[in-house]
Each structure stands twice: as C-alpha cells, then as structure tokens.
N, C-alpha and C. Protein backbone atom coordinates (compact mmCIF):
# COMPACT_ATOMS: atom_id res chain seq x y z
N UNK A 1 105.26 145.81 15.38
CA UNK A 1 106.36 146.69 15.78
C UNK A 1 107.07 146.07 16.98
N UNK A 2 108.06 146.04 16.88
CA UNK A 2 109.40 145.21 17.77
C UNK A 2 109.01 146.58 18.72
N UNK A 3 109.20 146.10 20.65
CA UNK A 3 109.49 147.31 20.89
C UNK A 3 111.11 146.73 21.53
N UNK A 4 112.32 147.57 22.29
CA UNK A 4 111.77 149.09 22.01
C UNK A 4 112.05 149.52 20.47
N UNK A 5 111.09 150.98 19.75
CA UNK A 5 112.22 150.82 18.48
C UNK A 5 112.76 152.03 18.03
N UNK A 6 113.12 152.30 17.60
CA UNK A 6 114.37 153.28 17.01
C UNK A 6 114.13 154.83 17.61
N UNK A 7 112.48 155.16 17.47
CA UNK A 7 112.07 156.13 17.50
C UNK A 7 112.24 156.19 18.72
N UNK A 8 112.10 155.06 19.88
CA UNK A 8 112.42 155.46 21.34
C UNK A 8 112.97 155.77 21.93
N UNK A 9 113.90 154.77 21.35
CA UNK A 9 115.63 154.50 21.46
C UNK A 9 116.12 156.09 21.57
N UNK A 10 115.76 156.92 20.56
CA UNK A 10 115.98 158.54 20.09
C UNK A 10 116.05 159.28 21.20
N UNK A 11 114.48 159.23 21.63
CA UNK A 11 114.01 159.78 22.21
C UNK A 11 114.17 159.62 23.44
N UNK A 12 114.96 158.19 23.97
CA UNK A 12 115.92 158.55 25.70
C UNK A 12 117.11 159.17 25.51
N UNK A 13 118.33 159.01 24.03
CA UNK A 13 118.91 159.91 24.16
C UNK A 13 118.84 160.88 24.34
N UNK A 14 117.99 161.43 23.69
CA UNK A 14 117.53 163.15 23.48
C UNK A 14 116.95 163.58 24.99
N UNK A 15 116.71 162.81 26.09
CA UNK A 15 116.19 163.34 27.59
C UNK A 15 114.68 163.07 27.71
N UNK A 16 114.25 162.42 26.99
CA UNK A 16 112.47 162.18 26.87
C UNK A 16 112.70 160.89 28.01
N UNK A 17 112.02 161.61 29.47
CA UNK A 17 111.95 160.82 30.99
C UNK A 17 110.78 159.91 30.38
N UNK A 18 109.76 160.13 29.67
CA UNK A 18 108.50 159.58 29.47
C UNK A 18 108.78 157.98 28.65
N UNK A 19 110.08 158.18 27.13
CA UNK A 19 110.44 157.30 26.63
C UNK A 19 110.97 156.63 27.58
N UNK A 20 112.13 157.09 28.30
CA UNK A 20 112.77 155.70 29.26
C UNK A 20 112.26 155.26 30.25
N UNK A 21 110.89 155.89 30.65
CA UNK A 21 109.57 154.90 31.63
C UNK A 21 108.96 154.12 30.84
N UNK A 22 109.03 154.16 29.81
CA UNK A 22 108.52 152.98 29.00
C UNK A 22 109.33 152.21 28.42
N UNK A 23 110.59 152.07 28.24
CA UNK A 23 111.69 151.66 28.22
C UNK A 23 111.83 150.83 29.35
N UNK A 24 112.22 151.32 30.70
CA UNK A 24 112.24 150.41 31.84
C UNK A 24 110.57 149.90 32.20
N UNK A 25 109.79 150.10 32.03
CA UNK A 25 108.74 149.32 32.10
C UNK A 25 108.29 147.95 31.23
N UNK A 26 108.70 148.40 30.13
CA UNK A 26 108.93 147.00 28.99
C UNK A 26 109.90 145.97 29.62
N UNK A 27 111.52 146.35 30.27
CA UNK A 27 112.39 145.37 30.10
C UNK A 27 112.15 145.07 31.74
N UNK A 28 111.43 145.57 32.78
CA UNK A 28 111.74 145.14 33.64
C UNK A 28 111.29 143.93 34.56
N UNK A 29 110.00 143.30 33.89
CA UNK A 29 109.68 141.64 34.00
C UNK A 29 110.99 140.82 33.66
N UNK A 30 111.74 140.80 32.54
CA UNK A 30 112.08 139.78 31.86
C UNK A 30 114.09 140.39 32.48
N UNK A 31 114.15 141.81 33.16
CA UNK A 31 115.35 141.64 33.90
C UNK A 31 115.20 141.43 35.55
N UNK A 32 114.13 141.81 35.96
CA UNK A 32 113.84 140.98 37.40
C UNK A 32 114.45 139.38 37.11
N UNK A 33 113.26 138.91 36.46
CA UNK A 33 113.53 136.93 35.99
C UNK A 33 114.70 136.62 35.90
N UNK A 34 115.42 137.33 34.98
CA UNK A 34 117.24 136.97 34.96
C UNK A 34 117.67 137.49 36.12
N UNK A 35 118.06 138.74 36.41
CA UNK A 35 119.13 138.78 37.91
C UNK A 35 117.99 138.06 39.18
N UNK A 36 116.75 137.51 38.72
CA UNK A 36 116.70 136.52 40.04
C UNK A 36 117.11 135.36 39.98
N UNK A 37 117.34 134.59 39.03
CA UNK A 37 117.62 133.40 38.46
C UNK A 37 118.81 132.89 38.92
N UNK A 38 119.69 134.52 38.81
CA UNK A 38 121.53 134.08 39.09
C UNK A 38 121.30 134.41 40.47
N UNK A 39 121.00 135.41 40.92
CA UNK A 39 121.51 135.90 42.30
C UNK A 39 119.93 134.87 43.42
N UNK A 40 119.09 134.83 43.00
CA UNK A 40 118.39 133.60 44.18
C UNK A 40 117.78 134.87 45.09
N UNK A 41 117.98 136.39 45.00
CA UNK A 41 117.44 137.32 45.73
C UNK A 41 117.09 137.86 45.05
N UNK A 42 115.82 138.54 45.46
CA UNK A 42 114.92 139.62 44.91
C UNK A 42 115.13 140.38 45.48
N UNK A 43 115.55 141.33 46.37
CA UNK A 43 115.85 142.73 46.49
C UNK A 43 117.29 142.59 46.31
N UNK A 44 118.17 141.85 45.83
CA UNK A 44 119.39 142.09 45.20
C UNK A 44 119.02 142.58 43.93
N UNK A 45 118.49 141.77 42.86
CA UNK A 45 117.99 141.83 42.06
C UNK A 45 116.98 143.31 41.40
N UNK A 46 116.20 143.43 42.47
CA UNK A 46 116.24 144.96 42.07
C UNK A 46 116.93 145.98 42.14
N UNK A 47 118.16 145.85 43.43
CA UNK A 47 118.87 146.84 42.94
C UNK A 47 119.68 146.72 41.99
N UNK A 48 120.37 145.61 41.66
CA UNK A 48 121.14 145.28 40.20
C UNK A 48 120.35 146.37 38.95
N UNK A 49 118.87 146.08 39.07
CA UNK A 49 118.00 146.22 37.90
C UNK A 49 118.40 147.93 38.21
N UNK A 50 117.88 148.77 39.17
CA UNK A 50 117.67 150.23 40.03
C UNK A 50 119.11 150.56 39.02
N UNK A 51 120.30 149.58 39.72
CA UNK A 51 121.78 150.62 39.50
C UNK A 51 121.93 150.62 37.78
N UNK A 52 121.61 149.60 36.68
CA UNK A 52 121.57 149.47 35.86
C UNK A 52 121.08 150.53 34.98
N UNK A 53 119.44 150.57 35.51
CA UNK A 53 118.88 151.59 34.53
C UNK A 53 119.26 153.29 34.60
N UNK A 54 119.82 153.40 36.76
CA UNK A 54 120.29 154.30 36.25
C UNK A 54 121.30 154.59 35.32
N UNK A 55 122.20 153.86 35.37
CA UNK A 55 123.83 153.77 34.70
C UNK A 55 123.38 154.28 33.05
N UNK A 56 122.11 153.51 32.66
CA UNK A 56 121.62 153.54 31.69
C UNK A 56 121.08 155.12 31.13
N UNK A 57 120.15 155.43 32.08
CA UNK A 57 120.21 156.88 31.86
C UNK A 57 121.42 157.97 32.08
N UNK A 58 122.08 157.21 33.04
CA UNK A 58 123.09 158.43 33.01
C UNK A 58 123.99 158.92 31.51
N UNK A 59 124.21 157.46 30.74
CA UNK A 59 125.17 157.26 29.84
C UNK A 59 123.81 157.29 28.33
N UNK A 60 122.73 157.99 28.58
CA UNK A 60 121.33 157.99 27.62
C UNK A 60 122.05 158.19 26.01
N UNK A 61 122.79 159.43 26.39
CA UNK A 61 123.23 159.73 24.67
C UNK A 61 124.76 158.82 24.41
N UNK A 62 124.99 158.08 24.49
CA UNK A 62 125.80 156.59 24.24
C UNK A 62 125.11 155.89 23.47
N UNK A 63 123.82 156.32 23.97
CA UNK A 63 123.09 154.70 23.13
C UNK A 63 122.89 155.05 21.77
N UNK A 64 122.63 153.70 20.92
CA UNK A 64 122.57 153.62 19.03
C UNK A 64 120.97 153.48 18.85
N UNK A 65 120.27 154.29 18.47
CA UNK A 65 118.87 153.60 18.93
C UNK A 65 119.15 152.71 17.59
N UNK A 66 119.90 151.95 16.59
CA UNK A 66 119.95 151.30 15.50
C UNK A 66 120.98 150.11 16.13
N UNK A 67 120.63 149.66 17.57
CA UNK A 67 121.85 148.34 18.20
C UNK A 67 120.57 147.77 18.96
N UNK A 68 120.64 146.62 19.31
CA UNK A 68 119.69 145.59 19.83
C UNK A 68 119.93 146.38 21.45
N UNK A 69 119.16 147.10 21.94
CA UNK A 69 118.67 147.28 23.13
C UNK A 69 118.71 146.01 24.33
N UNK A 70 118.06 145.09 24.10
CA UNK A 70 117.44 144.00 24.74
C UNK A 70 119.14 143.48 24.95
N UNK A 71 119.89 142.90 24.24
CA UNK A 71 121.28 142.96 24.57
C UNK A 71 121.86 143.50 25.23
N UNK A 72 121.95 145.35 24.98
CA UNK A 72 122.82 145.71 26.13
C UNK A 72 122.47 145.95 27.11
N UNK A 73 121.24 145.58 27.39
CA UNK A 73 120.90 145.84 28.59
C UNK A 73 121.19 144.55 29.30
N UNK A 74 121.05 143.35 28.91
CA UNK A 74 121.40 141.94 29.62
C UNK A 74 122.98 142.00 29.75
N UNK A 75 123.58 142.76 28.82
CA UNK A 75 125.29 142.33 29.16
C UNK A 75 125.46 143.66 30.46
N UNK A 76 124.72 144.62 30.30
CA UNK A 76 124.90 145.06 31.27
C UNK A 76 124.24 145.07 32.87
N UNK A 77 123.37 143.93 32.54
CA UNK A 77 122.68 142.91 34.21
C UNK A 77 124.07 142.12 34.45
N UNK A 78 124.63 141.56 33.38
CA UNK A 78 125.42 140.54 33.54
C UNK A 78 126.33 141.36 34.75
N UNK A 79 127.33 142.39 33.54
CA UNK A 79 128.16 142.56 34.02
C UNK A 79 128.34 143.38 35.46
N UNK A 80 127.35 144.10 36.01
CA UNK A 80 126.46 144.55 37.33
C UNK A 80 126.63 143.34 38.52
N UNK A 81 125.76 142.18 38.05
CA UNK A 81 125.79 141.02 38.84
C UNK A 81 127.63 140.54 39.01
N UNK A 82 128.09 140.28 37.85
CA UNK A 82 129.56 139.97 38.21
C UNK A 82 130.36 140.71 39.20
N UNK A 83 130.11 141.83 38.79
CA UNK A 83 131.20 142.79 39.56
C UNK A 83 130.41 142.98 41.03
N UNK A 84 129.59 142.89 41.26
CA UNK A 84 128.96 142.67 42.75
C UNK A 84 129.51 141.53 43.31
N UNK A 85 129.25 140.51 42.73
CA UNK A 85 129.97 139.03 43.11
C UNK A 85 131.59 139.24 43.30
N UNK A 86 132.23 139.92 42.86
CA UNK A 86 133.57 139.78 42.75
C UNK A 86 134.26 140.78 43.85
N UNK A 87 132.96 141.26 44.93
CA UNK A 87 132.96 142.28 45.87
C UNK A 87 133.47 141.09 47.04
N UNK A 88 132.93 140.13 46.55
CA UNK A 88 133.30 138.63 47.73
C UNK A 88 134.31 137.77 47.08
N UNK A 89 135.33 138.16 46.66
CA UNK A 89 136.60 137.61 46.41
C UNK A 89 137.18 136.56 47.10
N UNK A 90 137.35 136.94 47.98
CA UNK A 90 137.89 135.65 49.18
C UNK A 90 136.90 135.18 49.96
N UNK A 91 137.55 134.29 50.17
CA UNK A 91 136.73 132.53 50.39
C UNK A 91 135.60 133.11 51.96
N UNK A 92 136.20 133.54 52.44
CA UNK A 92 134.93 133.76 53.49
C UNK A 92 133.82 134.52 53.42
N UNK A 93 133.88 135.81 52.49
CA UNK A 93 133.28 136.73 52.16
C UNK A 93 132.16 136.11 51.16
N UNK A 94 132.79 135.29 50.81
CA UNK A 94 131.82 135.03 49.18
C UNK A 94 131.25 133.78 50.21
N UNK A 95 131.42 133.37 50.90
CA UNK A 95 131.01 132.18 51.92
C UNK A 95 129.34 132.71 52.37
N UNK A 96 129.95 133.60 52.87
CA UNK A 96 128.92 134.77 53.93
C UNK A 96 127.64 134.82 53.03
N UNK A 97 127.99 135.79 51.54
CA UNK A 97 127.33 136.15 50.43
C UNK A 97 126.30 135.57 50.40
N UNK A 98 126.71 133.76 49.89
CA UNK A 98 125.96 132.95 49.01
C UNK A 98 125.59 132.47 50.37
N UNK A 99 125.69 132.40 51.88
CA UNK A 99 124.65 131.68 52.65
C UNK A 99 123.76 133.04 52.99
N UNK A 100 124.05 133.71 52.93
CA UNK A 100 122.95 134.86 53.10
C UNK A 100 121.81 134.77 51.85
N UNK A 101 122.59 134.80 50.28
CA UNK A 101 121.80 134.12 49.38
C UNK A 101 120.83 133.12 49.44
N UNK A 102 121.41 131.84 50.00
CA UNK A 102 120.48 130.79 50.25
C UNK A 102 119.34 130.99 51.36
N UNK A 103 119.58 131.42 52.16
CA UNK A 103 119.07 131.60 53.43
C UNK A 103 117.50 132.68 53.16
N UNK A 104 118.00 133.51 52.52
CA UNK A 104 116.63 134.39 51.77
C UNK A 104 115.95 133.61 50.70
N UNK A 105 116.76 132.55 49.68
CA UNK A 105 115.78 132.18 48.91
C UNK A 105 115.13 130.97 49.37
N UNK A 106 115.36 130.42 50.52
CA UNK A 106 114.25 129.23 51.44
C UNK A 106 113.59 129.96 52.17
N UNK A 107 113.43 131.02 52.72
CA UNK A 107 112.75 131.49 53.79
C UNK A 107 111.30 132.26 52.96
C-alpha cells in the first residue's frame, strides 16, 4: 500500500486531525531534506514546512484524495520557498538573506 492513500487523503478532507498527523508525519523527513537543500537553513526550513502544512490544512477540503499528494505538496514547498525569496528582491536585501544563509549553514 502506497501511503498516503485515498482513504486518508478522505479523511483530512473530511477534518480527521488524526489522518493529517499522519499525513505530516509521513512527508515530513523527505520535506525537511528538500527545503534544507535549497534554503541551507533549518529553522527556515521548518517554518516553510509549519506554514505549508498549515496552508494545507486550512485549504483540507480542496484536496482530490485521487491526485498524487507527494506532488502537491513539493510544488507547494517550492512555491513557499520562492515567494519567501522574492521577499529579498533587491540587491541588498537578498545580499543580507543569503549571507545570513551562509553564515548559519557553516556555523
């Protein structure tokens, strides 16, 4: 059995807190690893993951439990991480960002 699967999927629309703790407990090794990968911070990274899943529950009955899960949840790390990044638009800001970035992932 693939997780997550259909029957789960259901069952976060429908308000089952218990399904989407097991839901975010399944995906949240393998979305830590990605938003650490891009962003080089781990407590960025969890909150990316934090604002995500809430977004995720908030928007619960949206979801298809019959659509690849594991997908929208990465396009929606993606698109989380982008639009944070795009908070540092200009050249000094995004300067600041990524040496604050670096600076946490050597230390």
């Amino acid at each position: 059995m693939a997780f997550p699967n259909q029957q789960i999927l259901y069952r976060v629309t429908q308000g089952d807190e218990a399904a989407f703790s097991q839901l975010c407990s399944y995906f949240q090794d393998p979305a830590f690893k990605f938003c650490s990968v891009i962003l080089k911070d781990e407590k960025e990274a969890e909150n990316i993951i934090q604002d995500v899943f809430a977004k995720i529950w908030n928007e619960r009955v949206e979801l298809k439990p019959n659509d690849n899960f594991q997908s929208y949840l990465f396009i929606n790390l993606k698109n989380q991480i982008f639009g944070q990044m795009q908070k540092y638009s200009d050249p000094a800001s995004r300067k600041q960002y990524l040496d604050k970035m670096n600076a946490q992932s050597h230390s």
